[in-house]
C-alpha atoms as a PDB file:
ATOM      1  CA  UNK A   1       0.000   0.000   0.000  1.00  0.00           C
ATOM      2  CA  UNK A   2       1.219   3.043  -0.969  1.00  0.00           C
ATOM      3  CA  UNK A   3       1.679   5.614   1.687  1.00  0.00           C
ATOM      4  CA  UNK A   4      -1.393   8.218   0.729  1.00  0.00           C
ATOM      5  CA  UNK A   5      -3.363   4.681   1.350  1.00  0.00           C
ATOM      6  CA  UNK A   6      -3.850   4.178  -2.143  1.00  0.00           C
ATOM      7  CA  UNK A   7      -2.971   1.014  -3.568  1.00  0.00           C
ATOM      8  CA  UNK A   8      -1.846   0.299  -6.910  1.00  0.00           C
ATOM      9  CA  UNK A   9      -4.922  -1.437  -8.182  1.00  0.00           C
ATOM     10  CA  UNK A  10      -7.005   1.452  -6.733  1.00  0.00           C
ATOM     11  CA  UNK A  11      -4.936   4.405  -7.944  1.00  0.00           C
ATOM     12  CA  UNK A  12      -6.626   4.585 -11.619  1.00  0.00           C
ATOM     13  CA  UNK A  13     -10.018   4.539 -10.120  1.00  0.00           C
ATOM     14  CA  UNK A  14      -8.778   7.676  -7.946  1.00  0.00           C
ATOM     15  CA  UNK A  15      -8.039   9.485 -11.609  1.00  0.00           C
ATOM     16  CA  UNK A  16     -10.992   8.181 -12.962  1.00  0.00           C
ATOM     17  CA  UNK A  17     -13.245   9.984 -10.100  1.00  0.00           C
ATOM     18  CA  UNK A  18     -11.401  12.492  -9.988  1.00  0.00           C
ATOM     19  CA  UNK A  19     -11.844  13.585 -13.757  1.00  0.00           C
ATOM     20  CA  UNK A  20     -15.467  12.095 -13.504  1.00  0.00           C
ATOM     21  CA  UNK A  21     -15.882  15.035 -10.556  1.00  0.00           C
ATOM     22  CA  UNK A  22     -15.114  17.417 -13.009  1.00  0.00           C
ATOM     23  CA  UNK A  23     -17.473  17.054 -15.053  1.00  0.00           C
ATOM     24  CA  UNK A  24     -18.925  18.874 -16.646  1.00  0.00           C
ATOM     25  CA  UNK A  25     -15.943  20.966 -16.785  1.00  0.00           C
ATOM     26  CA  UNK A  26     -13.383  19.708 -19.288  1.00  0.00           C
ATOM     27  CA  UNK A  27     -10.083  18.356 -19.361  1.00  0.00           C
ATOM     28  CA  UNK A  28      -6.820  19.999 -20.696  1.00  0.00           C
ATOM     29  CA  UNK A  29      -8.003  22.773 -22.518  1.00  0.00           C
ATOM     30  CA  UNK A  30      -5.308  25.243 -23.812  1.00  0.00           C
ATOM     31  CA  UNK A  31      -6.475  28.511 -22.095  1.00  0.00           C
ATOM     32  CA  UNK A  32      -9.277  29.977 -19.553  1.00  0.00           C
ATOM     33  CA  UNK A  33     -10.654  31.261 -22.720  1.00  0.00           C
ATOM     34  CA  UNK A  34     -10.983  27.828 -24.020  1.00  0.00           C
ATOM     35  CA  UNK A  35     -12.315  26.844 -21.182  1.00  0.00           C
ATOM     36  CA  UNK A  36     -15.162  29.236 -20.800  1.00  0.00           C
ATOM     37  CA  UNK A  37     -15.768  28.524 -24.678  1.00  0.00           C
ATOM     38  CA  UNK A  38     -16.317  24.118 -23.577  1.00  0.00           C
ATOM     39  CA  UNK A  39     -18.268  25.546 -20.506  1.00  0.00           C
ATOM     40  CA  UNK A  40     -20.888  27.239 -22.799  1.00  0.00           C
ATOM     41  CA  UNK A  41     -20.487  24.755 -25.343  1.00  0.00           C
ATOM     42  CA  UNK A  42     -21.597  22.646 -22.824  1.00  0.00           C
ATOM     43  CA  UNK A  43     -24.730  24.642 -21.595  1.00  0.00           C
ATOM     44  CA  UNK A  44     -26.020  24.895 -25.118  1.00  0.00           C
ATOM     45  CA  UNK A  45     -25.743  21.309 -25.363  1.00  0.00           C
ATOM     46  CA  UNK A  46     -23.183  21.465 -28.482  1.00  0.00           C
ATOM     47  CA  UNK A  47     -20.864  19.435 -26.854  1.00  0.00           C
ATOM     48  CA  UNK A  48     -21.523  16.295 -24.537  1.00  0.00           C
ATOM     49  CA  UNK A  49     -20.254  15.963 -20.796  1.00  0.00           C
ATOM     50  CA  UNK A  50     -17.160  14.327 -19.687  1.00  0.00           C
ATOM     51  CA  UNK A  51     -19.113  10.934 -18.244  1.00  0.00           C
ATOM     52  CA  UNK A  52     -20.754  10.221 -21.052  1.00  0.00           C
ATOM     53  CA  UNK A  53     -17.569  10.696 -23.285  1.00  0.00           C
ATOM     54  CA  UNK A  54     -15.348   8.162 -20.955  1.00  0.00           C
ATOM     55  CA  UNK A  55     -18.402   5.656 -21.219  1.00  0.00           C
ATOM     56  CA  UNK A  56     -18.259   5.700 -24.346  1.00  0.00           C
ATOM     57  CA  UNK A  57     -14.313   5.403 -24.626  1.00  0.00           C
ATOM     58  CA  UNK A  58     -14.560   2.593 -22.448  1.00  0.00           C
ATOM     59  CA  UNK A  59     -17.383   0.929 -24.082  1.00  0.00           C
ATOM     60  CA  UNK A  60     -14.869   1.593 -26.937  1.00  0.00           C
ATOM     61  CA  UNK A  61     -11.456   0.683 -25.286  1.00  0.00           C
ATOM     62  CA  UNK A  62     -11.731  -0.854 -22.366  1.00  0.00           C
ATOM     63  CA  UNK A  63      -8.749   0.399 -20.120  1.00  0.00           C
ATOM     64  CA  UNK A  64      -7.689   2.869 -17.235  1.00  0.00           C
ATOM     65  CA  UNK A  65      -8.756   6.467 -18.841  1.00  0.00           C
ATOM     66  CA  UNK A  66      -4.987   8.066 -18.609  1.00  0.00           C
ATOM     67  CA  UNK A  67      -5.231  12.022 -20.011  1.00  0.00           C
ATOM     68  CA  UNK A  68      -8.221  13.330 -21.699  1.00  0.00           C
ATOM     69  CA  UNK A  69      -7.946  16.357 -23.812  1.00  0.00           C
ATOM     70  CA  UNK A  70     -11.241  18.543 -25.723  1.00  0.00           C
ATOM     71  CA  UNK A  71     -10.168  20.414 -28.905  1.00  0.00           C
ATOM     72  CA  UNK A  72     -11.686  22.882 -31.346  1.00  0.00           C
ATOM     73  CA  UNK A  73     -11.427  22.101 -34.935  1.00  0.00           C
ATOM     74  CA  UNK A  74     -13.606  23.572 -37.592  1.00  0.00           C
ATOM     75  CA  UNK A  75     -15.309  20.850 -38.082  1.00  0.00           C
ATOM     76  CA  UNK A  76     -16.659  20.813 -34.354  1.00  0.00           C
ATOM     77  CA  UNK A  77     -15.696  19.866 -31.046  1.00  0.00           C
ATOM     78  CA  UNK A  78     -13.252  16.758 -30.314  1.00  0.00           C
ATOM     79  CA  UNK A  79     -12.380  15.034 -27.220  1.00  0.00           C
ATOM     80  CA  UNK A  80      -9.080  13.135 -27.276  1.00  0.00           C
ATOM     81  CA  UNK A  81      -9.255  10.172 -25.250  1.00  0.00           C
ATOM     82  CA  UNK A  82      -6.130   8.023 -23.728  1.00  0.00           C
ATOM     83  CA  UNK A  83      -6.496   4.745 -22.913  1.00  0.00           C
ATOM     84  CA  UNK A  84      -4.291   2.349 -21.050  1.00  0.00           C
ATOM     85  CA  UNK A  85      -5.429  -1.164 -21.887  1.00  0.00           C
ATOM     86  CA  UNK A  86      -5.022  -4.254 -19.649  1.00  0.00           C
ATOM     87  CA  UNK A  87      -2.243  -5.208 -21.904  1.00  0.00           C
ATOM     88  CA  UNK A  88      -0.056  -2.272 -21.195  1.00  0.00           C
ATOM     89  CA  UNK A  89      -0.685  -0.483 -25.073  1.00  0.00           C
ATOM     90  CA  UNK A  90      -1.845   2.906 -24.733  1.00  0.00           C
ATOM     91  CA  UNK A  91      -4.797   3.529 -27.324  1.00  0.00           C
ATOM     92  CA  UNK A  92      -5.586   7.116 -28.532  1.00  0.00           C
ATOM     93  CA  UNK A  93      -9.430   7.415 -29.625  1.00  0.00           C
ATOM     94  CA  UNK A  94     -10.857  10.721 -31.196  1.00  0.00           C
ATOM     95  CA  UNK A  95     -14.456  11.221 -30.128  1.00  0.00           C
ATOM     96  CA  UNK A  96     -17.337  13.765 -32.096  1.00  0.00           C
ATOM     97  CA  UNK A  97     -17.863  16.190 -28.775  1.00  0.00           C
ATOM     98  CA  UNK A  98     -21.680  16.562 -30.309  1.00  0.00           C
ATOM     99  CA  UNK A  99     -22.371  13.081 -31.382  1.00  0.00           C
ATOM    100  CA  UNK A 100     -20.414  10.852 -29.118  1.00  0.00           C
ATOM    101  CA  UNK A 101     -19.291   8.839 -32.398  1.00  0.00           C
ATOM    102  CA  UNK A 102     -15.653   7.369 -31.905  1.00  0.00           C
ATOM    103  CA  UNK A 103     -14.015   8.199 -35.318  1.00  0.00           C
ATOM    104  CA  UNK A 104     -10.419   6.854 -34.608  1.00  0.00           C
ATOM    105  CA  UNK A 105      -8.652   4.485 -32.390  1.00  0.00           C
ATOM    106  CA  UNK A 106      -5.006   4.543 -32.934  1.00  0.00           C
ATOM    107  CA  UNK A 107      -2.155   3.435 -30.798  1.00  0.00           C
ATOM    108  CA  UNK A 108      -0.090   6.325 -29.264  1.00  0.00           C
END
């Protein structure tokens, strides 16, 4: 046991609620700016919130969520999703912010 009391096994679920608490806030954004921008994006419902997106990345990937990132492109919103599977590979999957579609999984 490590000595914060956190095991090993039960440090990823600490990350996971953790970023699950801040939701619906999102994850690495660039600026405040940026952030403000998600925050509204949010309220109008453009964009969806982070639970539902790391459902859906682990219905996707199944794996310890390791850095998630949201991005403005001009096609739209994007979350950026990292993944660390049981296997040890680390698996990058782009997500539509609106939609929820995956539209990549790639290893990273």
């Amino acid at each position: 046991m490590k000595p914060n009391g956190l095991s090993r096994r039960h440090a990823p679920l600490a990350l996971l609620a953790g970023l699950m608490a801040l939701a619906p806030a999102t994850a690495a954004l660039a600026d405040d700016d940026d952030h403000v921008a998600a925050r509204e994006a949010l309220r109008r419902g453009e964009i969806l919130p982070l639970t539902r997106i790391l459902a859906i990345a682990q219905r996707a990937e199944p794996g310890d969520v390791i850095e998630v990132e949201l991005d403005r492109h001009s096609q739209g919103w994007r979350y950026k999703v990292k993944v660390l599977t049981p296997a040890g590979r680390v698996r990058k999957l782009r997500i539509d912010a609106r939609t929820g579609a995956v539209l990549e999984v790639k290893d990273d």
